[in-house]
Each structure stands twice: as C-alpha cells, then as structure tokens.
N, C-alpha and C. Protein backbone atom coordinates (compact mmCIF):
# COMPACT_ATOMS: atom_id res chain seq x y z
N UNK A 1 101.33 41.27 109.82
CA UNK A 1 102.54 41.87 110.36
C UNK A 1 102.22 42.51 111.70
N UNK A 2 103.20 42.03 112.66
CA UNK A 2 102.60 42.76 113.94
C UNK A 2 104.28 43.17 114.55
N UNK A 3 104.31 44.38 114.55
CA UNK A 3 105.19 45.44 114.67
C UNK A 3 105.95 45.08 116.03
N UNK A 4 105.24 44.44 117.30
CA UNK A 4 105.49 44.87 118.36
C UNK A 4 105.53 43.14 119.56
N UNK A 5 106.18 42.30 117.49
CA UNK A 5 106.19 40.39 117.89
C UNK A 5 107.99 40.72 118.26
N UNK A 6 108.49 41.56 118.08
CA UNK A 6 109.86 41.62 118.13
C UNK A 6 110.70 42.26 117.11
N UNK A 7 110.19 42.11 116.05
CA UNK A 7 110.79 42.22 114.68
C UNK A 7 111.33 44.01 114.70
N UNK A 8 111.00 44.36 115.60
CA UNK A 8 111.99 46.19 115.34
C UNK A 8 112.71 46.47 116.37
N UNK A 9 113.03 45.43 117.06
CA UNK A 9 113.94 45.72 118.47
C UNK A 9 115.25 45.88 118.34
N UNK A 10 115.91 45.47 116.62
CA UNK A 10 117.28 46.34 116.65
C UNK A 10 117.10 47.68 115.88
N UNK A 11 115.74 47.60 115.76
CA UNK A 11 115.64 49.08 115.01
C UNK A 11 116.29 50.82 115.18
N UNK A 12 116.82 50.06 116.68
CA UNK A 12 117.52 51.61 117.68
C UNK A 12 118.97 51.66 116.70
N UNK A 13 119.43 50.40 116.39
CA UNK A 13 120.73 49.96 115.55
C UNK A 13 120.62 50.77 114.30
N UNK A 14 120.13 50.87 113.61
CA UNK A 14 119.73 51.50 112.45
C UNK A 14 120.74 52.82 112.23
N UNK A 15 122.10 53.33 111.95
CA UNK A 15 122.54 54.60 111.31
C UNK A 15 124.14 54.32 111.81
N UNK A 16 125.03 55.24 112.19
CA UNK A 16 126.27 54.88 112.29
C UNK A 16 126.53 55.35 113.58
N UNK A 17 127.96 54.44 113.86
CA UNK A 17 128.19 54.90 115.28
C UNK A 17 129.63 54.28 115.64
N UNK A 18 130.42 55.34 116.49
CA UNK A 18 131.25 55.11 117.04
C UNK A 18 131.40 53.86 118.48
N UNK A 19 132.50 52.82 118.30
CA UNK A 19 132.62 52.29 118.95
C UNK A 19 134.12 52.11 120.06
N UNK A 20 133.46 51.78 121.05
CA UNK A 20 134.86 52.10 121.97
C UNK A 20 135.02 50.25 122.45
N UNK A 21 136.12 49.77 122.01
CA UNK A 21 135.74 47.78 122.35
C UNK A 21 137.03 47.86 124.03
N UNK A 22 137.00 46.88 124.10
CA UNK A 22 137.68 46.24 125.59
C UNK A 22 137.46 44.71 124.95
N UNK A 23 138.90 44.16 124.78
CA UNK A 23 138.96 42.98 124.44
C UNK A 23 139.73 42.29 125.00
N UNK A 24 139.49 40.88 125.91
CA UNK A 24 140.37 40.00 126.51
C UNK A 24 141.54 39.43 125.25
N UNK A 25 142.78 39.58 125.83
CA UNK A 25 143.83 39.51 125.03
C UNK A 25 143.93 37.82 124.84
N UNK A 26 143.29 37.10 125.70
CA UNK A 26 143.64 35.73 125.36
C UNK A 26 142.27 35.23 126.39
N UNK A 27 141.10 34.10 125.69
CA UNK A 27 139.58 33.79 125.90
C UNK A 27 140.16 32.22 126.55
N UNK A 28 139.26 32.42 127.79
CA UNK A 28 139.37 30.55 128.95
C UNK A 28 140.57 30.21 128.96
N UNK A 29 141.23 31.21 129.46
CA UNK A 29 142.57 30.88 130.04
C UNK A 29 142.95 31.79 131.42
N UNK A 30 141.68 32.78 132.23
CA UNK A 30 141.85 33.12 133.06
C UNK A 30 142.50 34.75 132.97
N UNK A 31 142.33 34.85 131.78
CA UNK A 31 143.14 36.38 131.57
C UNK A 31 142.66 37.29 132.07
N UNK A 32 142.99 38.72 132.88
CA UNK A 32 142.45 39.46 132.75
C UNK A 32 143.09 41.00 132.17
N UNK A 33 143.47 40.47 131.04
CA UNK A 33 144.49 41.58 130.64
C UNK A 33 143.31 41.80 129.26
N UNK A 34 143.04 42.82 129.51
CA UNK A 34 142.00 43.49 128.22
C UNK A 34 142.86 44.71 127.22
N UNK A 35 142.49 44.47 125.48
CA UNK A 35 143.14 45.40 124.79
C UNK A 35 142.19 46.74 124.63
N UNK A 36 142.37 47.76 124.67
CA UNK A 36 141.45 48.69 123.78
C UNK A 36 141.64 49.38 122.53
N UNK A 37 140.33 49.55 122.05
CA UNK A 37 140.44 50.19 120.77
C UNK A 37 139.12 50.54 119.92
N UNK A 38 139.05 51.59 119.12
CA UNK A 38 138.52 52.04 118.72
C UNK A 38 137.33 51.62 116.96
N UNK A 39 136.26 51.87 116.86
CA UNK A 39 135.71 50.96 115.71
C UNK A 39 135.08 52.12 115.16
N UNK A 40 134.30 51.98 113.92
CA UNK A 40 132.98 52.32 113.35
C UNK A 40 132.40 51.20 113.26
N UNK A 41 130.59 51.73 112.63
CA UNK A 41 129.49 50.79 112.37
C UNK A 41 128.67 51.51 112.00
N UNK A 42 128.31 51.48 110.59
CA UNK A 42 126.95 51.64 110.09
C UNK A 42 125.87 50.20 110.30
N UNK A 43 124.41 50.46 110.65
CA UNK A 43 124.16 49.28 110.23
C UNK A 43 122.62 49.90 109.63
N UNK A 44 122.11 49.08 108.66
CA UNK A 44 120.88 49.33 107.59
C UNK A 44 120.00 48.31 107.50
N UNK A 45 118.25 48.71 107.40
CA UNK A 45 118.05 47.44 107.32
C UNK A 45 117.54 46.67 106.18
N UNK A 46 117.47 45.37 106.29
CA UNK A 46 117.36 44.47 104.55
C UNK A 46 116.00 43.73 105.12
N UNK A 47 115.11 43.15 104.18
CA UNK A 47 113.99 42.67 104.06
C UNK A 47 112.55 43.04 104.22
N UNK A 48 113.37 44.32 103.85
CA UNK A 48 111.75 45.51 104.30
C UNK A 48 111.51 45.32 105.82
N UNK A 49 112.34 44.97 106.53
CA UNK A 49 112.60 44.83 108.40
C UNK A 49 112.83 44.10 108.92
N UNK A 50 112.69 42.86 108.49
CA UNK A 50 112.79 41.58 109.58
C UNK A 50 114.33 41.56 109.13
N UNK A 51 114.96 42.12 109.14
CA UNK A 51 116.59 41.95 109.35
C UNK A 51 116.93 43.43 109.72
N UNK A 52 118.52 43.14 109.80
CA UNK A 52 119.48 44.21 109.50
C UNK A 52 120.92 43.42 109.15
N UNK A 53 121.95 44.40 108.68
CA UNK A 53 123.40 44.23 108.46
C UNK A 53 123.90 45.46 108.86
N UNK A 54 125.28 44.88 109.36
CA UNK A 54 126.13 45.94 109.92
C UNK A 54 127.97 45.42 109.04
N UNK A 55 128.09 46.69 109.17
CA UNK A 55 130.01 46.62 109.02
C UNK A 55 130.22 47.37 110.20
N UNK A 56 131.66 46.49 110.40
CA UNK A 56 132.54 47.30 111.92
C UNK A 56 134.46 46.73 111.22
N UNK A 57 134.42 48.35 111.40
CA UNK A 57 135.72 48.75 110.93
C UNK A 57 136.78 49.06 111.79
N UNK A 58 137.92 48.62 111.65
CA UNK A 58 138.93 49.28 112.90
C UNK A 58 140.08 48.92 112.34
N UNK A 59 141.31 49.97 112.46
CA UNK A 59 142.26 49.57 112.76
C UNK A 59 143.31 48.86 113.99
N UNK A 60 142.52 48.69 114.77
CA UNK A 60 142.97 47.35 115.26
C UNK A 60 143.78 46.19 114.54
N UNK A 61 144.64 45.71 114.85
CA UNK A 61 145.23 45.01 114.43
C UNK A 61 146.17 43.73 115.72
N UNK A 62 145.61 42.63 115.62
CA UNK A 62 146.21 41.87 116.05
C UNK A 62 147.82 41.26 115.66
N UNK A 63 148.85 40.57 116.26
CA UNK A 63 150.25 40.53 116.07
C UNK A 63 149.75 39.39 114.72
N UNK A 64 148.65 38.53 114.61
CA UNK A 64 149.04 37.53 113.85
C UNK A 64 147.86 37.63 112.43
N UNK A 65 148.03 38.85 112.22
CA UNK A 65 146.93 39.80 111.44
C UNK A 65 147.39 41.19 110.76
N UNK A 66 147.78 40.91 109.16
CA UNK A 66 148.04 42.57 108.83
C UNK A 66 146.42 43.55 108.29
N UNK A 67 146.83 44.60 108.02
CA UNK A 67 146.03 45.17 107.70
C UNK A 67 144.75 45.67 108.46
N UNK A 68 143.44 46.26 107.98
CA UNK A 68 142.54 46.61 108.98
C UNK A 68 141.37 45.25 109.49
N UNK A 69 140.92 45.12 110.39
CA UNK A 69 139.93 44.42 110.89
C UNK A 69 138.43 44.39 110.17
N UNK A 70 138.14 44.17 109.86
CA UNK A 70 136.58 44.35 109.02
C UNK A 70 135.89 43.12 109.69
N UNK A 71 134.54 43.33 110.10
CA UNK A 71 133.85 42.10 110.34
C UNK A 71 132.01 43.05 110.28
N UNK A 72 131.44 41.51 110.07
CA UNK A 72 129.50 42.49 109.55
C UNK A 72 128.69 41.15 110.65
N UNK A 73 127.95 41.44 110.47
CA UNK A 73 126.80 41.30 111.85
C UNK A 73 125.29 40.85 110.76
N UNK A 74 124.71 39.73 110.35
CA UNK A 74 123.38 39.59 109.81
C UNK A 74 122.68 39.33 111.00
N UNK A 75 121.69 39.84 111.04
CA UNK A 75 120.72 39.94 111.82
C UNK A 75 119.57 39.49 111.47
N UNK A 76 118.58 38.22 111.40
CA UNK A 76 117.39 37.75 110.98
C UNK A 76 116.45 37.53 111.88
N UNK A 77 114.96 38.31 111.87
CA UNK A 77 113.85 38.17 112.81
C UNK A 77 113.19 36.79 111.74
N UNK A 78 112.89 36.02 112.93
CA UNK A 78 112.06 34.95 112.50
C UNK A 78 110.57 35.01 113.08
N UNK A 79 109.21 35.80 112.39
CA UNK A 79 108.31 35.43 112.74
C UNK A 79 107.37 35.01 113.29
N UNK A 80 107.86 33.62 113.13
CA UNK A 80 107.12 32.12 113.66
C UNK A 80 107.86 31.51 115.23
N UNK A 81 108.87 32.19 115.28
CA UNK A 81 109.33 32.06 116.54
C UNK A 81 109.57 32.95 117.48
N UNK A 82 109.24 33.94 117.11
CA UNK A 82 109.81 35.56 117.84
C UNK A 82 111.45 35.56 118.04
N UNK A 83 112.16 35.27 117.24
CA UNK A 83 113.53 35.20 117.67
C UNK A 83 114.42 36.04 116.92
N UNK A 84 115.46 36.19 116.95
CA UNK A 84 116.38 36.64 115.89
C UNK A 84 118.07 35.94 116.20
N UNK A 85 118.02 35.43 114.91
CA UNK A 85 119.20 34.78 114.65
C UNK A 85 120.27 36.01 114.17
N UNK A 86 121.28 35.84 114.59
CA UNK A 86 122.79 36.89 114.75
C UNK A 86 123.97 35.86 113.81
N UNK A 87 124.32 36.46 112.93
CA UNK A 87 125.48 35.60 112.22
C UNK A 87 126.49 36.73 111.97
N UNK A 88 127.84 36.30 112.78
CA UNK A 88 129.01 37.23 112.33
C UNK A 88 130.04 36.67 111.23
N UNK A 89 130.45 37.31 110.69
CA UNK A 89 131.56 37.50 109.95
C UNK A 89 132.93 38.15 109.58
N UNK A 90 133.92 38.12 109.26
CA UNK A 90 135.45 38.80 109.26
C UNK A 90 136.20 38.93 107.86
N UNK A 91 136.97 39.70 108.24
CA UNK A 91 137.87 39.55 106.83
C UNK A 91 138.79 38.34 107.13
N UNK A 92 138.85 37.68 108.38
CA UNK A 92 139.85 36.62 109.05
C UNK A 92 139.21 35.46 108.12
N UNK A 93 138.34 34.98 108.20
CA UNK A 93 138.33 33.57 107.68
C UNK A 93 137.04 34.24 106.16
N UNK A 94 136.55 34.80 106.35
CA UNK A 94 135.26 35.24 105.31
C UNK A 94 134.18 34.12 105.15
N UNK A 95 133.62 33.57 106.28
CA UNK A 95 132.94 32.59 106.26
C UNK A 95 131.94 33.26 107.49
N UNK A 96 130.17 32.93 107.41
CA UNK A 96 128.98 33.19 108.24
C UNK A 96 129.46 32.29 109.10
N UNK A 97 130.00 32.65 110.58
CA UNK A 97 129.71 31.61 111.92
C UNK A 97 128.46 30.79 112.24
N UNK A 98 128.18 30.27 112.68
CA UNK A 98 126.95 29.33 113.43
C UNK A 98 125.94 30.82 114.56
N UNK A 99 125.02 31.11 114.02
CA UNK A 99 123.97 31.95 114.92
C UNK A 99 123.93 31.64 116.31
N UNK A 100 124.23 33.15 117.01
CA UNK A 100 123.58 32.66 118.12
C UNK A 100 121.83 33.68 118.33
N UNK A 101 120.94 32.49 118.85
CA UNK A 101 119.55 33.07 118.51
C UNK A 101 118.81 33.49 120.02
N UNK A 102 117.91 34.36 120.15
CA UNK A 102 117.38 35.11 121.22
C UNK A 102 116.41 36.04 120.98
N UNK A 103 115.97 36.61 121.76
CA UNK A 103 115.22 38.21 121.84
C UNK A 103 115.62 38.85 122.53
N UNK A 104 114.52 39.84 122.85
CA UNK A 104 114.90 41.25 123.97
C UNK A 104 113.66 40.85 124.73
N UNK A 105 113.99 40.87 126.16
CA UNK A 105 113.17 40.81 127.50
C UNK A 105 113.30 42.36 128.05
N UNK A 106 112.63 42.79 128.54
CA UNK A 106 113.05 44.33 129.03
C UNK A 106 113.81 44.75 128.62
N UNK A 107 113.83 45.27 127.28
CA UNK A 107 114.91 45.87 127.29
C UNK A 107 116.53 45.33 127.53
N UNK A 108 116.45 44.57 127.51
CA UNK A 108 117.79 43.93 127.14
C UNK A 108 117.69 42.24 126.46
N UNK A 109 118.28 42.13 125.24
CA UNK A 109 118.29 41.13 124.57
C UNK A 109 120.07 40.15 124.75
N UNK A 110 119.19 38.54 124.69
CA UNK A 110 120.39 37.44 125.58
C UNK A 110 119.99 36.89 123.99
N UNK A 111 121.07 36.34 123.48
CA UNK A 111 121.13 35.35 122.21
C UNK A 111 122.71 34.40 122.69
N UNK A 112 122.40 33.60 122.20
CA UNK A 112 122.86 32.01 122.86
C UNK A 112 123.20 31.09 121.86
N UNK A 113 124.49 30.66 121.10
CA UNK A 113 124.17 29.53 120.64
C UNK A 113 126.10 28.52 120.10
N UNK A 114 126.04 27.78 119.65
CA UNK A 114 127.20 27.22 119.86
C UNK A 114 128.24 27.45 118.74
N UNK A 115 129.77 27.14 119.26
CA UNK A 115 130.86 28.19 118.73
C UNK A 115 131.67 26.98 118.99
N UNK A 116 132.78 27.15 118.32
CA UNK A 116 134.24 26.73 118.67
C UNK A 116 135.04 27.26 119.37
N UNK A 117 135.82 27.37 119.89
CA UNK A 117 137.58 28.26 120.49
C UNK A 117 138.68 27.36 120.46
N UNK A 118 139.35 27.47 119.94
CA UNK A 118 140.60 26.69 119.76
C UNK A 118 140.10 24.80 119.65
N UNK A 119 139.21 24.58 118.54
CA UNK A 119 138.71 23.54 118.22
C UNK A 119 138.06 22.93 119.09
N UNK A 120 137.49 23.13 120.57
CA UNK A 120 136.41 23.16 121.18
C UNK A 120 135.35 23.80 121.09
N UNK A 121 134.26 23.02 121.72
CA UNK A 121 132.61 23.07 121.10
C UNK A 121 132.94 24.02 122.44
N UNK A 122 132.03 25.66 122.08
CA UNK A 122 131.53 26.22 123.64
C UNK A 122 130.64 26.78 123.05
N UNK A 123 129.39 27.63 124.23
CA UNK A 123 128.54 28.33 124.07
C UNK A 123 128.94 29.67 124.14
N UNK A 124 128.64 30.29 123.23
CA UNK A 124 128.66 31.91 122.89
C UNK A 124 127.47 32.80 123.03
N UNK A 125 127.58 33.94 123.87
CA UNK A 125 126.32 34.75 124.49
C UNK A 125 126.75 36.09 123.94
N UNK A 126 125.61 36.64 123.36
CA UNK A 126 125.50 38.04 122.34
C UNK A 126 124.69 38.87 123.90
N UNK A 127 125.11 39.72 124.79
CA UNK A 127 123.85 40.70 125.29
C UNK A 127 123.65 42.09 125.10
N UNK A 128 122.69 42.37 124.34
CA UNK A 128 122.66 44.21 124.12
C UNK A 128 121.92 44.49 124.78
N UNK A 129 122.44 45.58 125.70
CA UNK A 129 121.70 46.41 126.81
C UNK A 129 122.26 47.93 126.78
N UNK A 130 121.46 48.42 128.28
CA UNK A 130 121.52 50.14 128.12
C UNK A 130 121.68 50.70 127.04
N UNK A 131 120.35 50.33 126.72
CA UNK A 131 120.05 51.08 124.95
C UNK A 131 118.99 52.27 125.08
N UNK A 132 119.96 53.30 124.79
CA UNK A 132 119.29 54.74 124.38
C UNK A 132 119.58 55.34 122.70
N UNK A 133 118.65 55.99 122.72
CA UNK A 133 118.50 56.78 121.56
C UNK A 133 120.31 57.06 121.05
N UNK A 134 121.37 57.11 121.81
CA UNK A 134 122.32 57.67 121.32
C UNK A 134 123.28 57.05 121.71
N UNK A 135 123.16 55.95 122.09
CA UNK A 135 123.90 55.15 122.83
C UNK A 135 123.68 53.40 122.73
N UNK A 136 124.26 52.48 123.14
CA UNK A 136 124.54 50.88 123.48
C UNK A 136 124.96 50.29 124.05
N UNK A 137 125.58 49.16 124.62
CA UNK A 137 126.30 48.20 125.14
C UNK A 137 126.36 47.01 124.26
N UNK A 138 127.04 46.20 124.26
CA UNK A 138 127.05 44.99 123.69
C UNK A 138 128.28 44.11 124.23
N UNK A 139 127.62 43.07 124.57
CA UNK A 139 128.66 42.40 125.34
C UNK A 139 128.87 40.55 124.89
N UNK A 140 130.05 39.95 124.40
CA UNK A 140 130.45 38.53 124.04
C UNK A 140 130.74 37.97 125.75
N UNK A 141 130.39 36.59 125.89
CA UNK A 141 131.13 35.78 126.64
C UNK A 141 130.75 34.14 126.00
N UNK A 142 131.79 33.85 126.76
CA UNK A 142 131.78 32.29 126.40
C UNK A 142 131.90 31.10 127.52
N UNK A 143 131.17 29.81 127.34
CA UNK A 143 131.08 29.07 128.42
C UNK A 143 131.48 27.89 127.70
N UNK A 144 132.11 26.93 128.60
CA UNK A 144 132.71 26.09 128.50
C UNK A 144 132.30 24.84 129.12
N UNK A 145 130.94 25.14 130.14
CA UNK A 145 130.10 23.95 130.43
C UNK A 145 128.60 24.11 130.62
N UNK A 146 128.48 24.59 129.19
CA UNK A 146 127.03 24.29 128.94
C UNK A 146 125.77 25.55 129.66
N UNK A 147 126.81 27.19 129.90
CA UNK A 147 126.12 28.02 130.12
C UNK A 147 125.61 28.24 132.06
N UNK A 148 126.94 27.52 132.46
CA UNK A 148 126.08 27.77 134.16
C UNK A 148 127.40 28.79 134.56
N UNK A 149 128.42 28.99 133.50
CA UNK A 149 129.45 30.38 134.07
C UNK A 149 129.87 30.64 132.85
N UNK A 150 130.42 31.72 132.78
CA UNK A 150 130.36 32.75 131.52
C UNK A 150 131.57 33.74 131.26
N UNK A 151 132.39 33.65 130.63
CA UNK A 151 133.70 34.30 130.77
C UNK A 151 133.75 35.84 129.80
N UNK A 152 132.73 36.81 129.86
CA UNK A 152 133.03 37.95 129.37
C UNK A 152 134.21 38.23 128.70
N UNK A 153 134.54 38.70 127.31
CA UNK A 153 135.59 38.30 126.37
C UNK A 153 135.88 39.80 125.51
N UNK A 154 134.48 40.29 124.93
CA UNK A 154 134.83 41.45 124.25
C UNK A 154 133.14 42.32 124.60
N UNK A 155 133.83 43.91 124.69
CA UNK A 155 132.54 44.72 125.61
C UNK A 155 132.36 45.80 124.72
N UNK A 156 131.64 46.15 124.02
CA UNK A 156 131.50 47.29 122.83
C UNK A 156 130.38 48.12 123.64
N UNK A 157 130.74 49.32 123.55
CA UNK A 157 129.55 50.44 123.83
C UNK A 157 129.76 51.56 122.87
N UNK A 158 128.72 51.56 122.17
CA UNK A 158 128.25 52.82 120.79
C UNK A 158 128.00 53.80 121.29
N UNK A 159 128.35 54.84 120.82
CA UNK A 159 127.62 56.10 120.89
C UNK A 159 127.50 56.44 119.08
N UNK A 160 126.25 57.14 119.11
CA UNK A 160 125.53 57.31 117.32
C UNK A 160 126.47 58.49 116.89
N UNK A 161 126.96 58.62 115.76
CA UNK A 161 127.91 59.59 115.20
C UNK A 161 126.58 60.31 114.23
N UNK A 162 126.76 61.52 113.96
CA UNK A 162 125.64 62.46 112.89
C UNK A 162 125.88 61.74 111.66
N UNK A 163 124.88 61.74 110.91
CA UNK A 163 125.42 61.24 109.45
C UNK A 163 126.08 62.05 108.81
C-alpha cells in the first residue's frame, strides 16, 4: 500500500458540506442562462480507502421533475493504474452512468470519459480544484467533438458544514 500512488486525494471530500450549484438551464445549445441553487453532501469512505460515496440533496426541482433531487457520486481508486473511476447516479433514472476516469495533477484533478445528451455520444469532464481544508470547486462540461472545446454546464463549490 503506498499512500501517496493517489488513492487519498479525495480524502479532503471526506464529512459534509454545503453546496452552492450554477446550472446551465439547457447543455450544446449555446445557452447562457444559468439556474441557481442550493445542495448538501455528506461523503464517507468504503473499502478501507480506495473509494468513497457521496449523497447530494436539494430541493431543486426541475419543471419536468416532482419532488426533491437526490443523486450519489462512487468514487473507485484503481491501484494498478493510479486512476479513479467516478460513477454518478439520481433518483431520475436510478441507474450507475458510464465513469468518467482521471487523477489529480497539482492539485487539481481532470476525469474524462463518455456520456450521452439527448441520445448523442459526447465526452464528459469531472474537474475538482481550489481545494482547501474548508472549501472546493467542482466543475461538469461537455464536448461534442472529441474534447478540443468544452461547454461548462454545472459549477458546484463546497464549503464543509460542522458535523
């Protein structure tokens, strides 16, 4: 076990925290009309470390959506590759998406991997940066030819709530 192959770099993730999102109201159609709104997130970790899971809660509510928003975050360090695979989930469909997989380079981690949008194949980019002790960023975009432009979609920044 070697502590410092990658495997504790969401370890800052670890306890609960308030989230503030900015969400494009409509993704590759040129929008720039963003919604806001407010989340929680605990996240804990599973496999004695080489993972974590998260829940993110909000009342948010989209027009074609009742009730509250729920969606969780698996997080898997792989070892043998230094990577970590990211799989989200919702109360919308209740099905694990397709991973997108990466690390952390300085301090800021790029994960990359392929998605649908309105029954097109695109690439989906996970980046968490300006990570402090009490604080995050996390940022979605999506590309539509193969990752040479990038349409920023939904922008989450945490701050850690006390337990």
């Amino acid at each position: 076990m070697n502590a410092s192959d990658g495997r504790r770099d969401f370890d800052f993730y670890h306890g609960r925290w308030r989230v503030q999102n900015e969400r494009l109201k409509e993704r590759l159609v040129g929008s720039t009309d963003w919604e806001h709104f407010e989340a929680t997130q605990k996240c804990r970790p599973i496999l004695g470390g080489l993972g974590n899971i998260d829940d993110f809660v909000t009342d948010w509510n989209r027009s074609d959506s009742t009730g509250k928003f729920v969606g969780m975050t698996l997080r898997l360090f792989n070892p043998a590759t230094r990577e970590w695979s990211l799989y989200w989930a919702s109360n919308r469909e209740g099905l694990l998406e397709p991973p997108v997989v990466g690390r952390f380079e300085n301090g800021v981690g790029t994960f990359i991997g392929d998605d649908r949008h309105d029954g097109k194949l695109v690439l989906a980019r996970f980046i968490w940066s300006e990570i402090r002790p009490d604080s995050a960023k996390w940022q979605q975009a999506l590309s539509t030819d193969g990752g040479r432009t990038w349409e920023t979609n939904w922008i989450m920044r945490m701050s850690r709530r006390s337990s």
